[in-house]
C-alpha atoms as a PDB file:
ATOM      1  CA  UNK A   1    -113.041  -3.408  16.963  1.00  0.00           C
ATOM      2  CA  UNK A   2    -113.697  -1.449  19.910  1.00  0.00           C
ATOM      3  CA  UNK A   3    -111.297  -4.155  21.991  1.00  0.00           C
ATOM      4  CA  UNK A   4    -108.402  -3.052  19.308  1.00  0.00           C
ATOM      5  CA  UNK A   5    -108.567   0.776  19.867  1.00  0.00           C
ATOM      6  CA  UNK A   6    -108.442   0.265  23.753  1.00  0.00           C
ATOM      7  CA  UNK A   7    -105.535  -1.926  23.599  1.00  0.00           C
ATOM      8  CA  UNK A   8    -103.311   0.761  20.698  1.00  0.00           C
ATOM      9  CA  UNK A   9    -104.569   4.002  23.242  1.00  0.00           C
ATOM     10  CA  UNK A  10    -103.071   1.623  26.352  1.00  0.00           C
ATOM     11  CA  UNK A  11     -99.863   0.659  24.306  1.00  0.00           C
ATOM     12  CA  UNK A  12     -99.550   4.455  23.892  1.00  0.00           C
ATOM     13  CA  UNK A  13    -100.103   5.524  27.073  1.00  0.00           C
ATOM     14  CA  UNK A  14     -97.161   2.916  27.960  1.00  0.00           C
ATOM     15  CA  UNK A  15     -94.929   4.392  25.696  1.00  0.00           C
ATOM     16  CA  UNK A  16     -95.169   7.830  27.235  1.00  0.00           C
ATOM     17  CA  UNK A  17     -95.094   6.899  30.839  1.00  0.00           C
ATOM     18  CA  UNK A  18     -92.081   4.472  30.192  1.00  0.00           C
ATOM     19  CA  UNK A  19     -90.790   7.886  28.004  1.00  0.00           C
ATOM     20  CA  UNK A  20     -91.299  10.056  30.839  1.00  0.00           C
ATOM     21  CA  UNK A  21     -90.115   7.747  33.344  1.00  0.00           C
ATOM     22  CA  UNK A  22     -86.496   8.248  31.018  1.00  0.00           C
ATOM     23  CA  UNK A  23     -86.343  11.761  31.356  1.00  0.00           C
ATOM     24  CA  UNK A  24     -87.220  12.169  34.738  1.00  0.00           C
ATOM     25  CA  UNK A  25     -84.375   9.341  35.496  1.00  0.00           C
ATOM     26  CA  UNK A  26     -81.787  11.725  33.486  1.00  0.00           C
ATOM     27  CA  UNK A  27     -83.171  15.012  35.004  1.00  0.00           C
ATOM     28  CA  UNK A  28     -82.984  13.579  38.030  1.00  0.00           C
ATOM     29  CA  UNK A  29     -79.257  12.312  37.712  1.00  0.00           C
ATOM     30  CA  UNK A  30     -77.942  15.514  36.146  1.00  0.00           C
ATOM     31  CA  UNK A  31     -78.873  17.575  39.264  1.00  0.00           C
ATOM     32  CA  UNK A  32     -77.462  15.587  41.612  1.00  0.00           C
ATOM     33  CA  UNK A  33     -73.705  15.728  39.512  1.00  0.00           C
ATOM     34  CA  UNK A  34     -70.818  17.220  41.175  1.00  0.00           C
ATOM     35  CA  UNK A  35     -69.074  19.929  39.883  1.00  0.00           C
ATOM     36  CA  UNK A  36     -65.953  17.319  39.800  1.00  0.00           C
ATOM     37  CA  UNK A  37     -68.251  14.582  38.472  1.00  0.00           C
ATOM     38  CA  UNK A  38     -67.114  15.169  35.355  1.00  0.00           C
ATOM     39  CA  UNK A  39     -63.399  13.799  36.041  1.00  0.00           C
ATOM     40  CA  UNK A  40     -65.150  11.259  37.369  1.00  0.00           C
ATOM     41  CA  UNK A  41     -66.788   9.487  34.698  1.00  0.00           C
ATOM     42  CA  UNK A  42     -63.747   9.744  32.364  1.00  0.00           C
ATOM     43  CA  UNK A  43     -61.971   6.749  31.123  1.00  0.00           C
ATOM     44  CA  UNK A  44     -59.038   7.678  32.481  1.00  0.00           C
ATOM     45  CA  UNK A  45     -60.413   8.459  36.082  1.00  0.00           C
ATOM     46  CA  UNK A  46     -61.837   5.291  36.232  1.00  0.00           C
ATOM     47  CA  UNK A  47     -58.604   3.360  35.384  1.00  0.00           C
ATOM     48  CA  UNK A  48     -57.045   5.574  38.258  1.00  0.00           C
ATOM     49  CA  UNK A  49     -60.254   4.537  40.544  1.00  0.00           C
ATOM     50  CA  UNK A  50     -59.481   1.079  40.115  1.00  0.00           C
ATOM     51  CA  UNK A  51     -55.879   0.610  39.735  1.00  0.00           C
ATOM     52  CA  UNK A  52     -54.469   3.391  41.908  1.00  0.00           C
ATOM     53  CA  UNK A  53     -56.690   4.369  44.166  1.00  0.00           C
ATOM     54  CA  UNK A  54     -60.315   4.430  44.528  1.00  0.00           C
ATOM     55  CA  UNK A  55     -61.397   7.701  45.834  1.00  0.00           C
ATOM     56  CA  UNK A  56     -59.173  10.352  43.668  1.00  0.00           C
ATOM     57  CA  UNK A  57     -57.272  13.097  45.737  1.00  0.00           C
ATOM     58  CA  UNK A  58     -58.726  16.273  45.065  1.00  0.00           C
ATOM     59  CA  UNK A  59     -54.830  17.322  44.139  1.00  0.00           C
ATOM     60  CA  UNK A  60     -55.022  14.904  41.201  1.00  0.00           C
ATOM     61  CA  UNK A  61     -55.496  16.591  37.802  1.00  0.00           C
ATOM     62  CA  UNK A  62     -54.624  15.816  34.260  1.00  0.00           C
ATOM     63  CA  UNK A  63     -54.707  12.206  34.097  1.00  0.00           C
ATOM     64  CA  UNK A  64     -53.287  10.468  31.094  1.00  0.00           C
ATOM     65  CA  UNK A  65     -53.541   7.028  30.939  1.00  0.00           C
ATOM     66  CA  UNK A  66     -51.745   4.083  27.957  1.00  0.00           C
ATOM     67  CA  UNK A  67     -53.357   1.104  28.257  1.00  0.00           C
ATOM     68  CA  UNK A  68     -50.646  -1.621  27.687  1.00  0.00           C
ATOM     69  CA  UNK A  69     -51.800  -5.386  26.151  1.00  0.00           C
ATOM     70  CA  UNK A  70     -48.885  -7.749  26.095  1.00  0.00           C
ATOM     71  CA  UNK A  71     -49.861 -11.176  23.801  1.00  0.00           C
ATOM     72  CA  UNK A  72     -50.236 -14.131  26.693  1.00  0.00           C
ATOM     73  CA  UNK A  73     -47.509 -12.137  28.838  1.00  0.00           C
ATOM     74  CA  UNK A  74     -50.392  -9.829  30.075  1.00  0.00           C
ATOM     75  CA  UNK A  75     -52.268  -6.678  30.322  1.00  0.00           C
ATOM     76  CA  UNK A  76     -51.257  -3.118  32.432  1.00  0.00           C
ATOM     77  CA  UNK A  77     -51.505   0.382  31.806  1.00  0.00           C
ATOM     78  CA  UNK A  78     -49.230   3.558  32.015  1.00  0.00           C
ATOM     79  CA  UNK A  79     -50.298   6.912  33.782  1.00  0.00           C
ATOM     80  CA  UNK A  80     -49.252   9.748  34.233  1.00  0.00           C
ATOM     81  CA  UNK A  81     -51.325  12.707  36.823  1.00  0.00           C
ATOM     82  CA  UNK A  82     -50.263  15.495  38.854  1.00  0.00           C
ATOM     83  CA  UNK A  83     -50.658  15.127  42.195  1.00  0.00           C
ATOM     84  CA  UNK A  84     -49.834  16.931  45.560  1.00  0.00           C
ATOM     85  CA  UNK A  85     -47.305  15.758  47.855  1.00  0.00           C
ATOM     86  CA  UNK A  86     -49.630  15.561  50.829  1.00  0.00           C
ATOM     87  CA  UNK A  87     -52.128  12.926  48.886  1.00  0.00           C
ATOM     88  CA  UNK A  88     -49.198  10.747  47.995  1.00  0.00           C
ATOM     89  CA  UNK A  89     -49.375   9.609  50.958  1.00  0.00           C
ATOM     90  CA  UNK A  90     -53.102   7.988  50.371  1.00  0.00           C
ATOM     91  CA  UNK A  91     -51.582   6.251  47.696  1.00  0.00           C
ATOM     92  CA  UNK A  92     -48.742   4.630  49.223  1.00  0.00           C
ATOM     93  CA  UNK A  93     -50.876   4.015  52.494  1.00  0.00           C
ATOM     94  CA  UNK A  94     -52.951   1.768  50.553  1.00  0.00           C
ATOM     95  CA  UNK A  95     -51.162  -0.967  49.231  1.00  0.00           C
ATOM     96  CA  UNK A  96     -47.202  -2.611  50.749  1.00  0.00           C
ATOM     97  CA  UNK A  97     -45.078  -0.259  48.526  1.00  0.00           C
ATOM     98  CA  UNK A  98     -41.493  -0.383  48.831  1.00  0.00           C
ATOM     99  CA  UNK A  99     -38.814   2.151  47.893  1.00  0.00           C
ATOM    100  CA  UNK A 100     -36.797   2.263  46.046  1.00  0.00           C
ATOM    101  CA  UNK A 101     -33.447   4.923  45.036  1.00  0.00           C
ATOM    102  CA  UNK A 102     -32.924   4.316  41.382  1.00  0.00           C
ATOM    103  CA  UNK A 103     -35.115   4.160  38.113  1.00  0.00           C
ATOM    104  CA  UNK A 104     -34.355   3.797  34.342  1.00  0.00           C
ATOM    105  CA  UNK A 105     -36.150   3.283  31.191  1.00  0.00           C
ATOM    106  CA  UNK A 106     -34.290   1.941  28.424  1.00  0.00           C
ATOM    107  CA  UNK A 107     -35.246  -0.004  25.672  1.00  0.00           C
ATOM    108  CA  UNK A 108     -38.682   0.018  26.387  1.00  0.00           C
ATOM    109  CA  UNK A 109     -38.540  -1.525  29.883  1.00  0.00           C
ATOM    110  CA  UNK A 110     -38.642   0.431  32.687  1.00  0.00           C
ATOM    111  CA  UNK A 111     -35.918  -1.247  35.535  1.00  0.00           C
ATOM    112  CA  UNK A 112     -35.454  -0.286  39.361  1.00  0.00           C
ATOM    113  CA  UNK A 113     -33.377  -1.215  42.217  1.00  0.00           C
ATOM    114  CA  UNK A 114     -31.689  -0.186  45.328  1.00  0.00           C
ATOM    115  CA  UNK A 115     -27.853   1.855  44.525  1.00  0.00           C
ATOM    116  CA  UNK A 116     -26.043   2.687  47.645  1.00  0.00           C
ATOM    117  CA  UNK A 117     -24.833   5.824  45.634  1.00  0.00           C
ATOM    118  CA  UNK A 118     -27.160   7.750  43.267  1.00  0.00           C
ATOM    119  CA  UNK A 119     -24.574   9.067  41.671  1.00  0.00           C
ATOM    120  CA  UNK A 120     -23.815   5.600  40.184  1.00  0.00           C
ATOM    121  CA  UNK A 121     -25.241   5.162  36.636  1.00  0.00           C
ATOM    122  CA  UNK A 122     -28.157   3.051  37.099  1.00  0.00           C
ATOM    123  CA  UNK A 123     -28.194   1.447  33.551  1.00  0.00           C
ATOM    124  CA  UNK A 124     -24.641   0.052  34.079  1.00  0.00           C
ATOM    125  CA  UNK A 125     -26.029  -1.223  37.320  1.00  0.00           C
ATOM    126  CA  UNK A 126     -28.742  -3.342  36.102  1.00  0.00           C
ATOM    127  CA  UNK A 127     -27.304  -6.325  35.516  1.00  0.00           C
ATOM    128  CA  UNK A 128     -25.984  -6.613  38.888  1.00  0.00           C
ATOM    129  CA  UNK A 129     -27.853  -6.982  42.091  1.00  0.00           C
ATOM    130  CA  UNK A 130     -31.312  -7.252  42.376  1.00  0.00           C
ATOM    131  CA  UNK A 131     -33.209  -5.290  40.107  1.00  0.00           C
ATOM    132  CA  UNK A 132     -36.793  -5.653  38.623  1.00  0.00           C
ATOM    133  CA  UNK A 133     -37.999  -4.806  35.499  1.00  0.00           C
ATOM    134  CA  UNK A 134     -41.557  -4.654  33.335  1.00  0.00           C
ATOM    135  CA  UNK A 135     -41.049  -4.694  29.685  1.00  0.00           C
ATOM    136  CA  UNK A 136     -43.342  -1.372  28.674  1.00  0.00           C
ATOM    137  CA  UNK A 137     -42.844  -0.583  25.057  1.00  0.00           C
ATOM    138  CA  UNK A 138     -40.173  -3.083  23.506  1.00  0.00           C
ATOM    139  CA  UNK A 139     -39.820  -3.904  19.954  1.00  0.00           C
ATOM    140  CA  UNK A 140     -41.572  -7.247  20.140  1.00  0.00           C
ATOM    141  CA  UNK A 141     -45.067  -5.625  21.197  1.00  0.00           C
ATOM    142  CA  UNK A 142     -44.880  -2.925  18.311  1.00  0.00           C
ATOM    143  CA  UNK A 143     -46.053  -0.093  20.593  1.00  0.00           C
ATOM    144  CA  UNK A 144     -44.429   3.281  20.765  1.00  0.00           C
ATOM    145  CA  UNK A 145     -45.162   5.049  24.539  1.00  0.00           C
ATOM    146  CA  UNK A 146     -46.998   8.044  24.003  1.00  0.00           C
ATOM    147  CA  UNK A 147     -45.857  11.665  23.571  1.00  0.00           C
ATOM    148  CA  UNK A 148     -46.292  12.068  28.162  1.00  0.00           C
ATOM    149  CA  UNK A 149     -44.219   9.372  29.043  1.00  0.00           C
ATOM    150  CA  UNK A 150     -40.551  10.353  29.673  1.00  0.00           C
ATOM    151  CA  UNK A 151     -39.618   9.569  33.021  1.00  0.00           C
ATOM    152  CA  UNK A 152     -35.497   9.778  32.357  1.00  0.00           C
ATOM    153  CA  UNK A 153     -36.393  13.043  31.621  1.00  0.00           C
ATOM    154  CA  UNK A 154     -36.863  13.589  35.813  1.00  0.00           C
ATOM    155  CA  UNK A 155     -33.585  13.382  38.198  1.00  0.00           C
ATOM    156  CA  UNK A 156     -33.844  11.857  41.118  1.00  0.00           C
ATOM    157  CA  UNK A 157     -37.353  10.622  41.369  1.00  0.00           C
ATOM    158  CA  UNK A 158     -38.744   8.932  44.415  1.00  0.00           C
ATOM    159  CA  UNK A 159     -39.882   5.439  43.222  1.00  0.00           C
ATOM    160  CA  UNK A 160     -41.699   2.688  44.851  1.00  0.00           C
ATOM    161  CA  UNK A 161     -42.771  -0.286  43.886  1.00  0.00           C
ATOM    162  CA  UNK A 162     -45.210  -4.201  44.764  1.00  0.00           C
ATOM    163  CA  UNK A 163     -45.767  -6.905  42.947  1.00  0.00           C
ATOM    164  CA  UNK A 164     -48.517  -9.381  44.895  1.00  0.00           C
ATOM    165  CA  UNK A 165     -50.002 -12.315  44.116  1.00  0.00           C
ATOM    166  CA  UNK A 166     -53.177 -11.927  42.334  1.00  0.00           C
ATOM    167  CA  UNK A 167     -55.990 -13.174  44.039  1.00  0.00           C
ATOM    168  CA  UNK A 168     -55.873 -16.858  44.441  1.00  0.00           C
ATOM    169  CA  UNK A 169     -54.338 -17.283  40.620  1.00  0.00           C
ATOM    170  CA  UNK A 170     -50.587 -18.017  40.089  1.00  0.00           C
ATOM    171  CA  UNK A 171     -50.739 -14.346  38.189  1.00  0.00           C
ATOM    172  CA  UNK A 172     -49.117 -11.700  39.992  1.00  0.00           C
ATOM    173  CA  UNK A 173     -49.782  -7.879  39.534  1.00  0.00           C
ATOM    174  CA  UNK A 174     -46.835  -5.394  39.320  1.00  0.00           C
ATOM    175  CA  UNK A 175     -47.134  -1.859  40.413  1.00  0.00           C
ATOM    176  CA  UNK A 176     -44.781   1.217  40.497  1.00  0.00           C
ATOM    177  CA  UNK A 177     -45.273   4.794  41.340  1.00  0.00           C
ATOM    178  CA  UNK A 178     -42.650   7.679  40.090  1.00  0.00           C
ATOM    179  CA  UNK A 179     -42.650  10.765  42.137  1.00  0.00           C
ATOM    180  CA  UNK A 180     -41.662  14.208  41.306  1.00  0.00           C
ATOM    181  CA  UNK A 181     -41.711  16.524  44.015  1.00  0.00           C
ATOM    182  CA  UNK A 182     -40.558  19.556  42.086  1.00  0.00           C
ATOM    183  CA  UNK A 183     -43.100  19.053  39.617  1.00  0.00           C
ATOM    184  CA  UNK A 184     -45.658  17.560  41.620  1.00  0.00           C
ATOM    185  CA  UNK A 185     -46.659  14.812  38.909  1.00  0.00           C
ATOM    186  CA  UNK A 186     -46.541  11.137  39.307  1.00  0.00           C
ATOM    187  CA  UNK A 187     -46.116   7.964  37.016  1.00  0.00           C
ATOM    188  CA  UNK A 188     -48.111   5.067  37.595  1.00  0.00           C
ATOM    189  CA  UNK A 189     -47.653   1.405  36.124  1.00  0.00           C
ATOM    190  CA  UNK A 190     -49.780  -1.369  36.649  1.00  0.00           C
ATOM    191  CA  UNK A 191     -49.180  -5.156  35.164  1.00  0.00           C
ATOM    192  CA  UNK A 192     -50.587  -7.623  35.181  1.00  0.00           C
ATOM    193  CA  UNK A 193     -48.946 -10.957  34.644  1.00  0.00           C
ATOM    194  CA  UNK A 194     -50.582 -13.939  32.310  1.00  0.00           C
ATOM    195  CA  UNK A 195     -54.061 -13.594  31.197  1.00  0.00           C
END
């Protein structure tokens, strides 16, 4: 009997160390937050983190992110951030971007391509030359873009663009970054090809 009563009081004391252990583990972790920590552990900064770049600019603010699932063509997302002009650099420092002078999105793809003259319309241009294309929102997926995402709504956009093999698969992963100086905001798409 005695034997029994040891072994509850010890399965007790257990419990409230491991309990205490737990709250000094969250104490502990909620002092040491940054004030910006709490970006941080969004959704949405996280999908920036690893897609765009990992360490955020300090300049970026009011992510919005569309995650995109394409049946066996793939899987991407669509963001949209402000950002400053100075930490756009970062991003285009960090992967092989390319420019590009003209952007569209019609029909729920989103095409670009290199016009000579911007003054060209771009949508009558797409079928000659090279141009490249990602098939956002079209009819077949059943997806309407969300409320943010109106990029023919900006003139004259800096855009650049890479698509790299991904990893040592046959997949390759699409990127392209929409810059508006003016406004300081930024479109990012990433896709990836095959699943």
């Amino acid at each position: 009997m005695m034997l029994n009563i040891v072994r509850y009081e010890w399965n007790i004391y257990r419990i409230v160390i491991f309990a205490a252990l737990v709250v000094v583990v969250a104490v502990s972790t909620t002092c040491r937050r940054s004030p910006d920590s709490r970006q941080s552990e969004s959704w949405e900064s996280r999908i920036f983190s690893k897609y765009v770049l990992e360490t955020i600019p300090k300049s970026v603010t009011d992510i919005k992110v569309d995650e995109l699932e394409f049946p066996v063509l793939g899987h991407g997302y669509v963001m949209r951030f402000k950002i400053e002009k100075a930490d756009m650099t970062h991003i285009l420092n960090s992967q092989a971007f390319e420019e590009f002078t003209s952007v569209v999105y019609k029909q729920g793809g989103l095409f670009w391509r290199n016009i000579d003259d911007r003054t060209r319309d771009p949508v009558k241009d797409l079928l000659g030359g090279d141009t490249s294309n990602l098939p956002l929102y079209t009819n077949q997926r059943q997806q309407q873009p969300p409320e943010w995402f109106r990029p023919n709504d900006w003139s004259n956009p800096k855009v650049y663009a890479v698509s790299e093999k991904y990893g040592k698969s046959s997949r390759y992963q699409t990127k392209v970054l929409i810059y508006n100086e003016k406004l300081e905001e930024a479109y990012f798409v990433e896709y990836l090809q095959g699943h």
